[in-house]
ModelCIF file with pLDDT and N, C-alpha, C, O atoms, coordinates in Angstrom:
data_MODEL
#
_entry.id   MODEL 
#
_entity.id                         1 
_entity.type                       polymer 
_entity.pdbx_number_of_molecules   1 
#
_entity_poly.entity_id                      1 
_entity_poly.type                           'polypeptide(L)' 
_entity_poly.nstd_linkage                   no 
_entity_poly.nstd_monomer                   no 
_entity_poly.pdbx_seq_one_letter_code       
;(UNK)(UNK)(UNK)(UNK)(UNK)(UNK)(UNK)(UNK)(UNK)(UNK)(UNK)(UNK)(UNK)(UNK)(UNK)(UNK)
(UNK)(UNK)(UNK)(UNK)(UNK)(UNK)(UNK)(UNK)(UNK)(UNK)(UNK)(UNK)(UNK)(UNK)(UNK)(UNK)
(UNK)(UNK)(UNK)(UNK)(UNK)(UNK)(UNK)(UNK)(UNK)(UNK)(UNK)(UNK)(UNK)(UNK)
;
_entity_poly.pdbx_seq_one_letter_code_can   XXXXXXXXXXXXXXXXXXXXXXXXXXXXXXXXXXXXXXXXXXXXXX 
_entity_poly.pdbx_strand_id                 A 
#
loop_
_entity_poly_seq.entity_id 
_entity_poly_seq.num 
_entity_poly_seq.mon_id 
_entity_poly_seq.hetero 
1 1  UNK n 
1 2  UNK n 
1 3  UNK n 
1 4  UNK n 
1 5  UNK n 
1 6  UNK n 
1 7  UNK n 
1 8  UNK n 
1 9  UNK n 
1 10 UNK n 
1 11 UNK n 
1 12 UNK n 
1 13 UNK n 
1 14 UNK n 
1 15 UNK n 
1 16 UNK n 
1 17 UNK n 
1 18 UNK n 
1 19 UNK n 
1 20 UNK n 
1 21 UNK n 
1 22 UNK n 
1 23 UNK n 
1 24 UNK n 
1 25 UNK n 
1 26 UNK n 
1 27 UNK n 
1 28 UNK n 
1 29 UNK n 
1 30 UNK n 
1 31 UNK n 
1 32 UNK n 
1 33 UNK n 
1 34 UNK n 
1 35 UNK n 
1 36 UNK n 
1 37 UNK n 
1 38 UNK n 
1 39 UNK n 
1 40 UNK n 
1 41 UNK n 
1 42 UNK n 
1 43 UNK n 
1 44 UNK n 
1 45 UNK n 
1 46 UNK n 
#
_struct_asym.id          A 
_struct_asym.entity_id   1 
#
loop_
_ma_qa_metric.id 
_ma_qa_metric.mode 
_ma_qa_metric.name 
_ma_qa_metric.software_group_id 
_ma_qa_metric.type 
1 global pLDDT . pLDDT 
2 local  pLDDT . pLDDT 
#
_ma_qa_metric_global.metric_id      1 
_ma_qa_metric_global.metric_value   97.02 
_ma_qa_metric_global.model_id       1 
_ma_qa_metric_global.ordinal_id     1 
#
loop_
_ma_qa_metric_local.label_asym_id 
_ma_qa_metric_local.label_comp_id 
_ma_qa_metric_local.label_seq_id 
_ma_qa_metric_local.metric_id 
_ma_qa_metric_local.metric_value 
_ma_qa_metric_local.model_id 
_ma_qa_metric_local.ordinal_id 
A UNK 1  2 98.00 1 1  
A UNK 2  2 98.00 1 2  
A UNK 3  2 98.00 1 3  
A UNK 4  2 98.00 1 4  
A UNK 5  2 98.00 1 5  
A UNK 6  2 98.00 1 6  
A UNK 7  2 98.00 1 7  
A UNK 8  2 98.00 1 8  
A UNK 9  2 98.00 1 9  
A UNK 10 2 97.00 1 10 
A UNK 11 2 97.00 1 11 
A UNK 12 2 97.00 1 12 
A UNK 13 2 98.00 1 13 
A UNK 14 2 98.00 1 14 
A UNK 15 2 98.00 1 15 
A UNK 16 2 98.00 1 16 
A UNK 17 2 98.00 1 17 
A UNK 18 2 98.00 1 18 
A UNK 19 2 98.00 1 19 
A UNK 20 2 97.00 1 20 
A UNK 21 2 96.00 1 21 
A UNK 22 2 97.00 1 22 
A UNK 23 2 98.00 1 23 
A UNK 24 2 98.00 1 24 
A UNK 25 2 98.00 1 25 
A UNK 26 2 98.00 1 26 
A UNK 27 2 98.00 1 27 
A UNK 28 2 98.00 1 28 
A UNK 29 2 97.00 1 29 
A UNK 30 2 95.00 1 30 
A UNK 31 2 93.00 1 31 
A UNK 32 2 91.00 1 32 
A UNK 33 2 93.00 1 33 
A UNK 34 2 95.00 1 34 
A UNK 35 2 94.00 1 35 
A UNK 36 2 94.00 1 36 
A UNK 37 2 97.00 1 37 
A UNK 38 2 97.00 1 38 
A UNK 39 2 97.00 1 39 
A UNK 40 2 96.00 1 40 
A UNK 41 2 98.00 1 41 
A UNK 42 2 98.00 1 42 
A UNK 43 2 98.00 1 43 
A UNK 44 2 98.00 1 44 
A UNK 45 2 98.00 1 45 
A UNK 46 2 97.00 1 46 
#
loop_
_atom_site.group_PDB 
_atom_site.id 
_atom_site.type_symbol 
_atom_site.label_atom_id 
_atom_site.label_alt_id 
_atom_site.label_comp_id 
_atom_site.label_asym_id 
_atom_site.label_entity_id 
_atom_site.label_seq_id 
_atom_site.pdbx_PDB_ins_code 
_atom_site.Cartn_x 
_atom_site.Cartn_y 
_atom_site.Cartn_z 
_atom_site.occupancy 
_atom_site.B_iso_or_equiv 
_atom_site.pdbx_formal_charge 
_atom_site.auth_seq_id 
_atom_site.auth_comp_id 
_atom_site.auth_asym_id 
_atom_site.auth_atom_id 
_atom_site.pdbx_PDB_model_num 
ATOM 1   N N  . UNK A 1 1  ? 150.874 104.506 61.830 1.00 98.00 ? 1  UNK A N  1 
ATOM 2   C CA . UNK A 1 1  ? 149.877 104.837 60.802 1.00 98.00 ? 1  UNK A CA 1 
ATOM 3   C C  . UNK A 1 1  ? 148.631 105.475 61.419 1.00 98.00 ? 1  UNK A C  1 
ATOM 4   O O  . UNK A 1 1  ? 148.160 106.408 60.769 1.00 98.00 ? 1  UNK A O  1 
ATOM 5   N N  . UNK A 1 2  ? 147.813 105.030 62.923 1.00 98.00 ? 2  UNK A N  1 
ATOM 6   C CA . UNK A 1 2  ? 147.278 105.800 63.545 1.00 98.00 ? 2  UNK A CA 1 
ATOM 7   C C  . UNK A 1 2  ? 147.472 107.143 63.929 1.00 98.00 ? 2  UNK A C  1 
ATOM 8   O O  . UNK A 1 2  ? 146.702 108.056 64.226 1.00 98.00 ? 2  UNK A O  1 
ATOM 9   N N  . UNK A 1 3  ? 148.569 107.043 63.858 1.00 98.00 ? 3  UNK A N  1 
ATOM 10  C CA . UNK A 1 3  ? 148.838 108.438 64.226 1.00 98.00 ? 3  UNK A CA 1 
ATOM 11  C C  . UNK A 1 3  ? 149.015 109.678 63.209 1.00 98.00 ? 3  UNK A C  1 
ATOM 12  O O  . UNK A 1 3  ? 148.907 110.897 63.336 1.00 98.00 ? 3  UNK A O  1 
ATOM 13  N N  . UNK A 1 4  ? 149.413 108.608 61.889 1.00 98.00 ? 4  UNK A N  1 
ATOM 14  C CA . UNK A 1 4  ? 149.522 109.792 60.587 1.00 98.00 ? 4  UNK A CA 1 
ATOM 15  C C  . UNK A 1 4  ? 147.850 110.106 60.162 1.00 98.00 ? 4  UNK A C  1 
ATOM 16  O O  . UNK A 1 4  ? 147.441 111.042 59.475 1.00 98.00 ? 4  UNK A O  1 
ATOM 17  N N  . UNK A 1 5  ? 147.219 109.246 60.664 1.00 98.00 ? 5  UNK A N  1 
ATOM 18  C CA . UNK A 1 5  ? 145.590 109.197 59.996 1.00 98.00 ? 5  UNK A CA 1 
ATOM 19  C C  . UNK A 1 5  ? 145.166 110.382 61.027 1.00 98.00 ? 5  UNK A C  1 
ATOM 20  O O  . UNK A 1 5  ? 144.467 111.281 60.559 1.00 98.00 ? 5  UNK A O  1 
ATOM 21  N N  . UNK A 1 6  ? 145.501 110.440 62.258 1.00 98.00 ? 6  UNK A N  1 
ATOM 22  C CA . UNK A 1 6  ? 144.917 111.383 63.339 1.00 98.00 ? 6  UNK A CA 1 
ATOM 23  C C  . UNK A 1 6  ? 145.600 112.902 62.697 1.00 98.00 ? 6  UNK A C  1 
ATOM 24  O O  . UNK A 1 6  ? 144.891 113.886 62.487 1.00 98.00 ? 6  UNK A O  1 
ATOM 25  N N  . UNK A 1 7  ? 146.944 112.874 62.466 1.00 98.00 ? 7  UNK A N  1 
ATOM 26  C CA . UNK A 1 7  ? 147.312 114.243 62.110 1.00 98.00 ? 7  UNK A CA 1 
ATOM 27  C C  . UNK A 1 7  ? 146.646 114.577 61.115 1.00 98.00 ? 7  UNK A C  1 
ATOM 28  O O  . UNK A 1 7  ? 146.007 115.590 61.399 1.00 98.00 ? 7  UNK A O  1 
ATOM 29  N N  . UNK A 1 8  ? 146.434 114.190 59.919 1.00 98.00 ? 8  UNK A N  1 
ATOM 30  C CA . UNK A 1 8  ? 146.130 114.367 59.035 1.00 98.00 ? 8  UNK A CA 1 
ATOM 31  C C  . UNK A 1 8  ? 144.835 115.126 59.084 1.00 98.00 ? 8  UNK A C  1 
ATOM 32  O O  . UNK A 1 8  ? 144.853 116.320 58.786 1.00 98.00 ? 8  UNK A O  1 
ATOM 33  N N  . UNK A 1 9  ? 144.067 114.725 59.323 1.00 98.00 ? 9  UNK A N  1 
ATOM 34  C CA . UNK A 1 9  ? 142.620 115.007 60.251 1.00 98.00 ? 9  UNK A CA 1 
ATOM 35  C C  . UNK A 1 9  ? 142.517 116.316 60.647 1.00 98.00 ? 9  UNK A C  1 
ATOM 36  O O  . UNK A 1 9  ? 141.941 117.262 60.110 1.00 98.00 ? 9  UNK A O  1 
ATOM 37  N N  . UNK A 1 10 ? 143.410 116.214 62.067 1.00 97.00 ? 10 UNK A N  1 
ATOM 38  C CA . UNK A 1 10 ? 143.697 117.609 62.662 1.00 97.00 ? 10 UNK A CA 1 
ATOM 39  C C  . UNK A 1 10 ? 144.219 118.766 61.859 1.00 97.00 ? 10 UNK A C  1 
ATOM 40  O O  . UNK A 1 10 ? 143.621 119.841 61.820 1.00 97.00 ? 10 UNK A O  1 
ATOM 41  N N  . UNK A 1 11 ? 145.400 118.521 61.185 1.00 97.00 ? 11 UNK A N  1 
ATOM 42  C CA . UNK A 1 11 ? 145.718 119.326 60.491 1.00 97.00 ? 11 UNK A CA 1 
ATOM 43  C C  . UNK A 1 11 ? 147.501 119.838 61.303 1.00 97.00 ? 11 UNK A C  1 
ATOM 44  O O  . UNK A 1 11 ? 148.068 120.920 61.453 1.00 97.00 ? 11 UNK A O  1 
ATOM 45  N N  . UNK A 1 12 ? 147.844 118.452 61.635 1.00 97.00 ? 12 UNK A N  1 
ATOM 46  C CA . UNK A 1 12 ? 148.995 118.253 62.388 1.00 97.00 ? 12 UNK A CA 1 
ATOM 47  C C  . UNK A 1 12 ? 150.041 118.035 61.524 1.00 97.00 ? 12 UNK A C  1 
ATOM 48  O O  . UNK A 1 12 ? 149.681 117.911 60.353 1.00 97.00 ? 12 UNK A O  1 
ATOM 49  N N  . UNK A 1 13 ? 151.470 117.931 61.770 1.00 98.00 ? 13 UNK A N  1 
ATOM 50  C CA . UNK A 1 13 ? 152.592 117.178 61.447 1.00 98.00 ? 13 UNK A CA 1 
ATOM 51  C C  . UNK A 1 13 ? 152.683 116.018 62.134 1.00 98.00 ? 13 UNK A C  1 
ATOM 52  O O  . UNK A 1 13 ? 153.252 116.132 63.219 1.00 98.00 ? 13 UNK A O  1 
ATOM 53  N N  . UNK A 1 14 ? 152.227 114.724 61.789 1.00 98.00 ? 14 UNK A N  1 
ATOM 54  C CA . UNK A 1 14 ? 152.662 113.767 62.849 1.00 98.00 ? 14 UNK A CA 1 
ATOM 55  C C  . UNK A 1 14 ? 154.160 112.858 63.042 1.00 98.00 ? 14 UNK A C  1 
ATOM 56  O O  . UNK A 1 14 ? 154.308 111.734 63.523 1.00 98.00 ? 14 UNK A O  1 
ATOM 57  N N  . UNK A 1 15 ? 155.139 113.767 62.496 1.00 98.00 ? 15 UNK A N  1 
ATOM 58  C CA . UNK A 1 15 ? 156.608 112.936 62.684 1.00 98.00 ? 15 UNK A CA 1 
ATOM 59  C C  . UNK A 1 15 ? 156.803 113.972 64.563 1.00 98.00 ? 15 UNK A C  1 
ATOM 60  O O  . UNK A 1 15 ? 156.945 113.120 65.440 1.00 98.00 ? 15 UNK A O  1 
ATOM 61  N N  . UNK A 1 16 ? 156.813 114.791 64.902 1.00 98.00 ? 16 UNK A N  1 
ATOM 62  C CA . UNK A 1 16 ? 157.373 114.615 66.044 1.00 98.00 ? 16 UNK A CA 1 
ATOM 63  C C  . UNK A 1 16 ? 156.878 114.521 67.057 1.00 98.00 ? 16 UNK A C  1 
ATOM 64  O O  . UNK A 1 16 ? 157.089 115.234 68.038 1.00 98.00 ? 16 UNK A O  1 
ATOM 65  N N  . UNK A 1 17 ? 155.811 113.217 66.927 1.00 98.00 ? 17 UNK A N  1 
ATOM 66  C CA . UNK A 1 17 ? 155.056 112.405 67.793 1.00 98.00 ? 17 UNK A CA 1 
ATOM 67  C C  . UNK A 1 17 ? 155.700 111.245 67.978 1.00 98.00 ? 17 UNK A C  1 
ATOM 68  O O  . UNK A 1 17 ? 155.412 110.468 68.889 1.00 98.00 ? 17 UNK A O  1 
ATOM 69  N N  . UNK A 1 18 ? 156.677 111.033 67.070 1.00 98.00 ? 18 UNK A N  1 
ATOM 70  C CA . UNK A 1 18 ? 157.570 109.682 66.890 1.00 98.00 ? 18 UNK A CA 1 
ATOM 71  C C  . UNK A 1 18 ? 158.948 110.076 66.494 1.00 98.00 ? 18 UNK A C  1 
ATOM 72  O O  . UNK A 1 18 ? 159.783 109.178 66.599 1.00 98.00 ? 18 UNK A O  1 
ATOM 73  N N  . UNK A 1 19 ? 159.275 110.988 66.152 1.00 98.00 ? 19 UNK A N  1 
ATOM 74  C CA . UNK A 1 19 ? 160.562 111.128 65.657 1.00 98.00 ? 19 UNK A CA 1 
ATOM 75  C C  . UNK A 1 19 ? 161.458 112.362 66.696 1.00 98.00 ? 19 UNK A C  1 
ATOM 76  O O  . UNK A 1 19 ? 162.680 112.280 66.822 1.00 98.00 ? 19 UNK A O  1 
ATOM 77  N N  . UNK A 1 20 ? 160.804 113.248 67.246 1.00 97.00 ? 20 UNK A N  1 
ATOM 78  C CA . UNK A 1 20 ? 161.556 114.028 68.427 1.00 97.00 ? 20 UNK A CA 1 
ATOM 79  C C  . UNK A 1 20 ? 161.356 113.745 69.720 1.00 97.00 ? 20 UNK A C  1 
ATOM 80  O O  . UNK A 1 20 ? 160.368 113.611 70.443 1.00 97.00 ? 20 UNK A O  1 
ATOM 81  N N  . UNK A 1 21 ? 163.399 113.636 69.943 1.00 96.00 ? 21 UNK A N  1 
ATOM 82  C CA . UNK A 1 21 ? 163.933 113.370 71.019 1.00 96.00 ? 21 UNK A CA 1 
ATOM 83  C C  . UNK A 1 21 ? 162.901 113.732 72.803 1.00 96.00 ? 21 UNK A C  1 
ATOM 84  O O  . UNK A 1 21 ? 162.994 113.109 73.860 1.00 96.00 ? 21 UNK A O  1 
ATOM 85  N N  . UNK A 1 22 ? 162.109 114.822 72.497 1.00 97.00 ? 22 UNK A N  1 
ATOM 86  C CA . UNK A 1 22 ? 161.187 115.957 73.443 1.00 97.00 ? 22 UNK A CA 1 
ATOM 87  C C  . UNK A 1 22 ? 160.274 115.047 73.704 1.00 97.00 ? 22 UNK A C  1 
ATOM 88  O O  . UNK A 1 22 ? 159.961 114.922 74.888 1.00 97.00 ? 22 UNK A O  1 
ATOM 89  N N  . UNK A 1 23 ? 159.553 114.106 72.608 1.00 98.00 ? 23 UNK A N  1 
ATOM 90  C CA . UNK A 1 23 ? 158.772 113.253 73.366 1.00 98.00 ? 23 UNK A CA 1 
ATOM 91  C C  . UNK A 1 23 ? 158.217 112.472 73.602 1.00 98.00 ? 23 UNK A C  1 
ATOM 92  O O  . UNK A 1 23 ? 158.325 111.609 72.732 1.00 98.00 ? 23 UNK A O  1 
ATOM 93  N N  . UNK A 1 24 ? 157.259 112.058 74.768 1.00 98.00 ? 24 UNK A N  1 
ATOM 94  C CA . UNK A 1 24 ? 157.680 110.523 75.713 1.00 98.00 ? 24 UNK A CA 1 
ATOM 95  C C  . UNK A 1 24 ? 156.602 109.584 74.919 1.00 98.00 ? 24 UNK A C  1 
ATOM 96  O O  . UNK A 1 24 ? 155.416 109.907 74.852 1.00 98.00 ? 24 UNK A O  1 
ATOM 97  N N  . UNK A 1 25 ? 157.005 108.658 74.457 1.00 98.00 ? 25 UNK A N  1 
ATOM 98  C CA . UNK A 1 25 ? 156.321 107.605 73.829 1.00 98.00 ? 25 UNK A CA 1 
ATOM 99  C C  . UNK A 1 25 ? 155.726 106.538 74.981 1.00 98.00 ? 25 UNK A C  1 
ATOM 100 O O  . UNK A 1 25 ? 156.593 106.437 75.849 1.00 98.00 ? 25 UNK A O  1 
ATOM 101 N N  . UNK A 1 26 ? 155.033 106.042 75.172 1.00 98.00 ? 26 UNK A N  1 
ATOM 102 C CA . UNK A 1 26 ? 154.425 105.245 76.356 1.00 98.00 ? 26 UNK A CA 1 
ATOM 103 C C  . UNK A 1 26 ? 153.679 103.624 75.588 1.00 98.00 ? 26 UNK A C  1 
ATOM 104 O O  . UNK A 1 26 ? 152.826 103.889 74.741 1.00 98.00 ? 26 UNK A O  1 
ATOM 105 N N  . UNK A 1 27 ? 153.796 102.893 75.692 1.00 98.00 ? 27 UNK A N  1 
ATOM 106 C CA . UNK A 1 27 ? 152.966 101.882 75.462 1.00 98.00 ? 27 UNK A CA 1 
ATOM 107 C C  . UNK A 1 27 ? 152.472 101.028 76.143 1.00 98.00 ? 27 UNK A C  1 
ATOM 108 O O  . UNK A 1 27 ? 153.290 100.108 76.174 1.00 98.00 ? 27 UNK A O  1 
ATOM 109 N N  . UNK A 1 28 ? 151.164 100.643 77.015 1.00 98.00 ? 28 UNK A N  1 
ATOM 110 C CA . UNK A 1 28 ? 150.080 100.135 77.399 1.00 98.00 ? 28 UNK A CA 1 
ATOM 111 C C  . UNK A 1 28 ? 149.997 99.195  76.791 1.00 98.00 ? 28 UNK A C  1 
ATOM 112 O O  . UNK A 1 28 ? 149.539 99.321  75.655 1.00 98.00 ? 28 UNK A O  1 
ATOM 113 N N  . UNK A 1 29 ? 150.419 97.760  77.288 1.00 97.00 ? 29 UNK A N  1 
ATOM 114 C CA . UNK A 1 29 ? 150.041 96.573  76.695 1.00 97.00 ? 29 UNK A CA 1 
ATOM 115 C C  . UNK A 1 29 ? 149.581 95.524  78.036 1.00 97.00 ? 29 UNK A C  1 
ATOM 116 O O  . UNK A 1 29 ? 149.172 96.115  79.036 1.00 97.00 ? 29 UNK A O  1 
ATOM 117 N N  . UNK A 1 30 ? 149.624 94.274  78.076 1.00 95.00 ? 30 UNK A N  1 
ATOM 118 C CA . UNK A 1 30 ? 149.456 92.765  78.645 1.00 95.00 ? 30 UNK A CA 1 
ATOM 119 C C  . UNK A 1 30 ? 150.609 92.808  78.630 1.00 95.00 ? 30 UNK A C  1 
ATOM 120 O O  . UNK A 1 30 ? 151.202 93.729  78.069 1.00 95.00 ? 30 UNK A O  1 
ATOM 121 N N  . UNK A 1 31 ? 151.303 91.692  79.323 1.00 93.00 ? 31 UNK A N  1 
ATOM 122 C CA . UNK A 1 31 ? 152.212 90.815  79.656 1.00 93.00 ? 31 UNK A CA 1 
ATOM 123 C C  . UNK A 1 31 ? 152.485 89.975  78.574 1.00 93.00 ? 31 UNK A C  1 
ATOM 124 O O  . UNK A 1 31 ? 153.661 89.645  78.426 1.00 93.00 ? 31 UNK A O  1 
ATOM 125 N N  . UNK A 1 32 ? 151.617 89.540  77.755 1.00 91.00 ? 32 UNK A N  1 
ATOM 126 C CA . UNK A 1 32 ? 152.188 88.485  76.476 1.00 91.00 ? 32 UNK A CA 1 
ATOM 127 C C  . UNK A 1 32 ? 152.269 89.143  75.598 1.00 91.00 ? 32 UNK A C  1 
ATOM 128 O O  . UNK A 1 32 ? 152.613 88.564  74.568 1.00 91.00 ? 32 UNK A O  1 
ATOM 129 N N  . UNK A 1 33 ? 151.976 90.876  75.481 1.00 93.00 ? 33 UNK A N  1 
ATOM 130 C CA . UNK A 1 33 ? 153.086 91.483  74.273 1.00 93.00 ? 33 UNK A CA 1 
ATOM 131 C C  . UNK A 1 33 ? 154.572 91.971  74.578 1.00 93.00 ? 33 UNK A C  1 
ATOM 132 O O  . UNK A 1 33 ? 155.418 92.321  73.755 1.00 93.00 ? 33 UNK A O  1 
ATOM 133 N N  . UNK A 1 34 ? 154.697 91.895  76.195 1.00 95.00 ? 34 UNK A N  1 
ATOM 134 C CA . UNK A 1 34 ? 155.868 92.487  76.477 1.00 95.00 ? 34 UNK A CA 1 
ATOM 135 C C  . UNK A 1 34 ? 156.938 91.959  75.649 1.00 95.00 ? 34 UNK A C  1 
ATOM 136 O O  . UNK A 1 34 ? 157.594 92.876  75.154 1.00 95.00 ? 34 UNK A O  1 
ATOM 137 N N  . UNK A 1 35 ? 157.490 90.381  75.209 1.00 94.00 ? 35 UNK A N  1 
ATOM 138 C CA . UNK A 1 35 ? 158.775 90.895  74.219 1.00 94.00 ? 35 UNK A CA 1 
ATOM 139 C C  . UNK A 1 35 ? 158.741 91.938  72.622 1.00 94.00 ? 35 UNK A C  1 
ATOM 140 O O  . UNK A 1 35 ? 159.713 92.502  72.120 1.00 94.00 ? 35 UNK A O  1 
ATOM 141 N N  . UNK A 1 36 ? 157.398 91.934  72.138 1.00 94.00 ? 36 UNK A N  1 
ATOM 142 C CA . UNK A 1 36 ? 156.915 92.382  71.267 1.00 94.00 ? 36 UNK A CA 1 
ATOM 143 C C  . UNK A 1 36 ? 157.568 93.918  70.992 1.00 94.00 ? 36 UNK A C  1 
ATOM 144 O O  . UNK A 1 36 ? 158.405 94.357  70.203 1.00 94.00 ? 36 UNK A O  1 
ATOM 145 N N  . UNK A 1 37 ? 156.853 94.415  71.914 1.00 97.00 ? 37 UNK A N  1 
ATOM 146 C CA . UNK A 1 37 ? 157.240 95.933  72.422 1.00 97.00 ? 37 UNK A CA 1 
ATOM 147 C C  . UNK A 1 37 ? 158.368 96.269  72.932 1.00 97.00 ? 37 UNK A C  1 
ATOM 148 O O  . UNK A 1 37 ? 158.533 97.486  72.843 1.00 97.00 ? 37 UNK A O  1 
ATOM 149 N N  . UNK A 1 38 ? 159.586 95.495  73.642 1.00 97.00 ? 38 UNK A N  1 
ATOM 150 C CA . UNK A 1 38 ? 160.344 95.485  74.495 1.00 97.00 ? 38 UNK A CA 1 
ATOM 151 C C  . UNK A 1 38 ? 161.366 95.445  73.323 1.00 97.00 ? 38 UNK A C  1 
ATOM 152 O O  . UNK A 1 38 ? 162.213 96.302  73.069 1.00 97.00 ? 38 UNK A O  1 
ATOM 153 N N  . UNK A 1 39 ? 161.123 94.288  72.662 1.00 97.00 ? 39 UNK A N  1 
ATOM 154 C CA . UNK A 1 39 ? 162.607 93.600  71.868 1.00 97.00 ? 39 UNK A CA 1 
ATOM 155 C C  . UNK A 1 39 ? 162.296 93.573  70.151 1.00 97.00 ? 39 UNK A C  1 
ATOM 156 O O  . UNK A 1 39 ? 163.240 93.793  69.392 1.00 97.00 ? 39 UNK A O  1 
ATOM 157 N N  . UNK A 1 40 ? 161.452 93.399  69.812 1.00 96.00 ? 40 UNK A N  1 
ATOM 158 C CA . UNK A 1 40 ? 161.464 93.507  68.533 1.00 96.00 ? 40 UNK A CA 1 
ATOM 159 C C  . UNK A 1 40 ? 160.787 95.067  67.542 1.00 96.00 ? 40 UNK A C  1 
ATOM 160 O O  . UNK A 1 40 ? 161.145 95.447  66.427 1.00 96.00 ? 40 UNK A O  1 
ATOM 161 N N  . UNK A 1 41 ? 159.761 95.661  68.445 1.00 98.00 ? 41 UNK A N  1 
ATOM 162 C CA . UNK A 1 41 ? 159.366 96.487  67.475 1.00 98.00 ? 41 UNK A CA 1 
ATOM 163 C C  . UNK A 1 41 ? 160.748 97.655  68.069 1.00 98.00 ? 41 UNK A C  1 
ATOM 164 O O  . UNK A 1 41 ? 161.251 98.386  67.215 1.00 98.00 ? 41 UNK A O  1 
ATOM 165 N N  . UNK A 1 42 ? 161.149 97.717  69.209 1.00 98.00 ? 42 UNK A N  1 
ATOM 166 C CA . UNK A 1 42 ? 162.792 98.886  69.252 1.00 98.00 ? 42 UNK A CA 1 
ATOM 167 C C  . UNK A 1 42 ? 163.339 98.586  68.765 1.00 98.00 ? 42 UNK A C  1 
ATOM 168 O O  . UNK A 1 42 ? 163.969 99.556  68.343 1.00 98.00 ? 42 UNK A O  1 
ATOM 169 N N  . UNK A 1 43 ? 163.933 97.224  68.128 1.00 98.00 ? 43 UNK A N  1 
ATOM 170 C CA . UNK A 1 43 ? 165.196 97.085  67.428 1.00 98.00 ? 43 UNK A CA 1 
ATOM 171 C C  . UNK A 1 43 ? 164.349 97.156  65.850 1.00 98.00 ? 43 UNK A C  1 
ATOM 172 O O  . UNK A 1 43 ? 165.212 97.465  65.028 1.00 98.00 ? 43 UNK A O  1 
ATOM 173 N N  . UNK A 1 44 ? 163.211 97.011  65.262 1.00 98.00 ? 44 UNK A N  1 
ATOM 174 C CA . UNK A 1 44 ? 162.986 97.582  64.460 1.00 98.00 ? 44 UNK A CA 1 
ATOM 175 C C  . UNK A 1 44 ? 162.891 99.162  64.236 1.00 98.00 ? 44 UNK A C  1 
ATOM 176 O O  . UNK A 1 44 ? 163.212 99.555  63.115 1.00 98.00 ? 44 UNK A O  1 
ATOM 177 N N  . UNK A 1 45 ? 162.594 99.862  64.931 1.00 98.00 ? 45 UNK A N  1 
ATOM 178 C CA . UNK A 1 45 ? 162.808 101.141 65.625 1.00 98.00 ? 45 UNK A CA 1 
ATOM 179 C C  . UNK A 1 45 ? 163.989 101.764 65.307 1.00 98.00 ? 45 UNK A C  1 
ATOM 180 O O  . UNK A 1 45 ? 164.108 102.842 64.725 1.00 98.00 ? 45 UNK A O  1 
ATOM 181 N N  . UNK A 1 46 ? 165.173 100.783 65.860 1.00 97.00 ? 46 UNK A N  1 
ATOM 182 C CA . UNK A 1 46 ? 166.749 101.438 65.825 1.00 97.00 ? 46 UNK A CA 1 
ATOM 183 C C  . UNK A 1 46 ? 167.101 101.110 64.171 1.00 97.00 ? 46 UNK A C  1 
ATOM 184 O O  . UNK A 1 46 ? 168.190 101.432 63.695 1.00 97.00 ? 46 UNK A O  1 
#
């Protein structure tokens, strides 16, 4: 949703910030979100 609020703004498309294969998604967290990020929001994802 950050990211649809940023395109929007700009005057972007923001699906292939998240939706094409081309590119690299990165997430910056702590150690006590790692299953978070790891295991539940990818298999929500898939």
């Amino acid at each position: 949703s950050s990211t649809k609020e940023w395109a929007a703004r700009e005057g972007k498309d923001w699906e292939p910030y998240w939706k094409d294969e081309n590119t690299k998604l990165v997430h910056f967290i702590g150690k006590d979100n790692i299953v978070f990020h790891c295991i539940i929001f990818p298999s929500m994802l898939k």
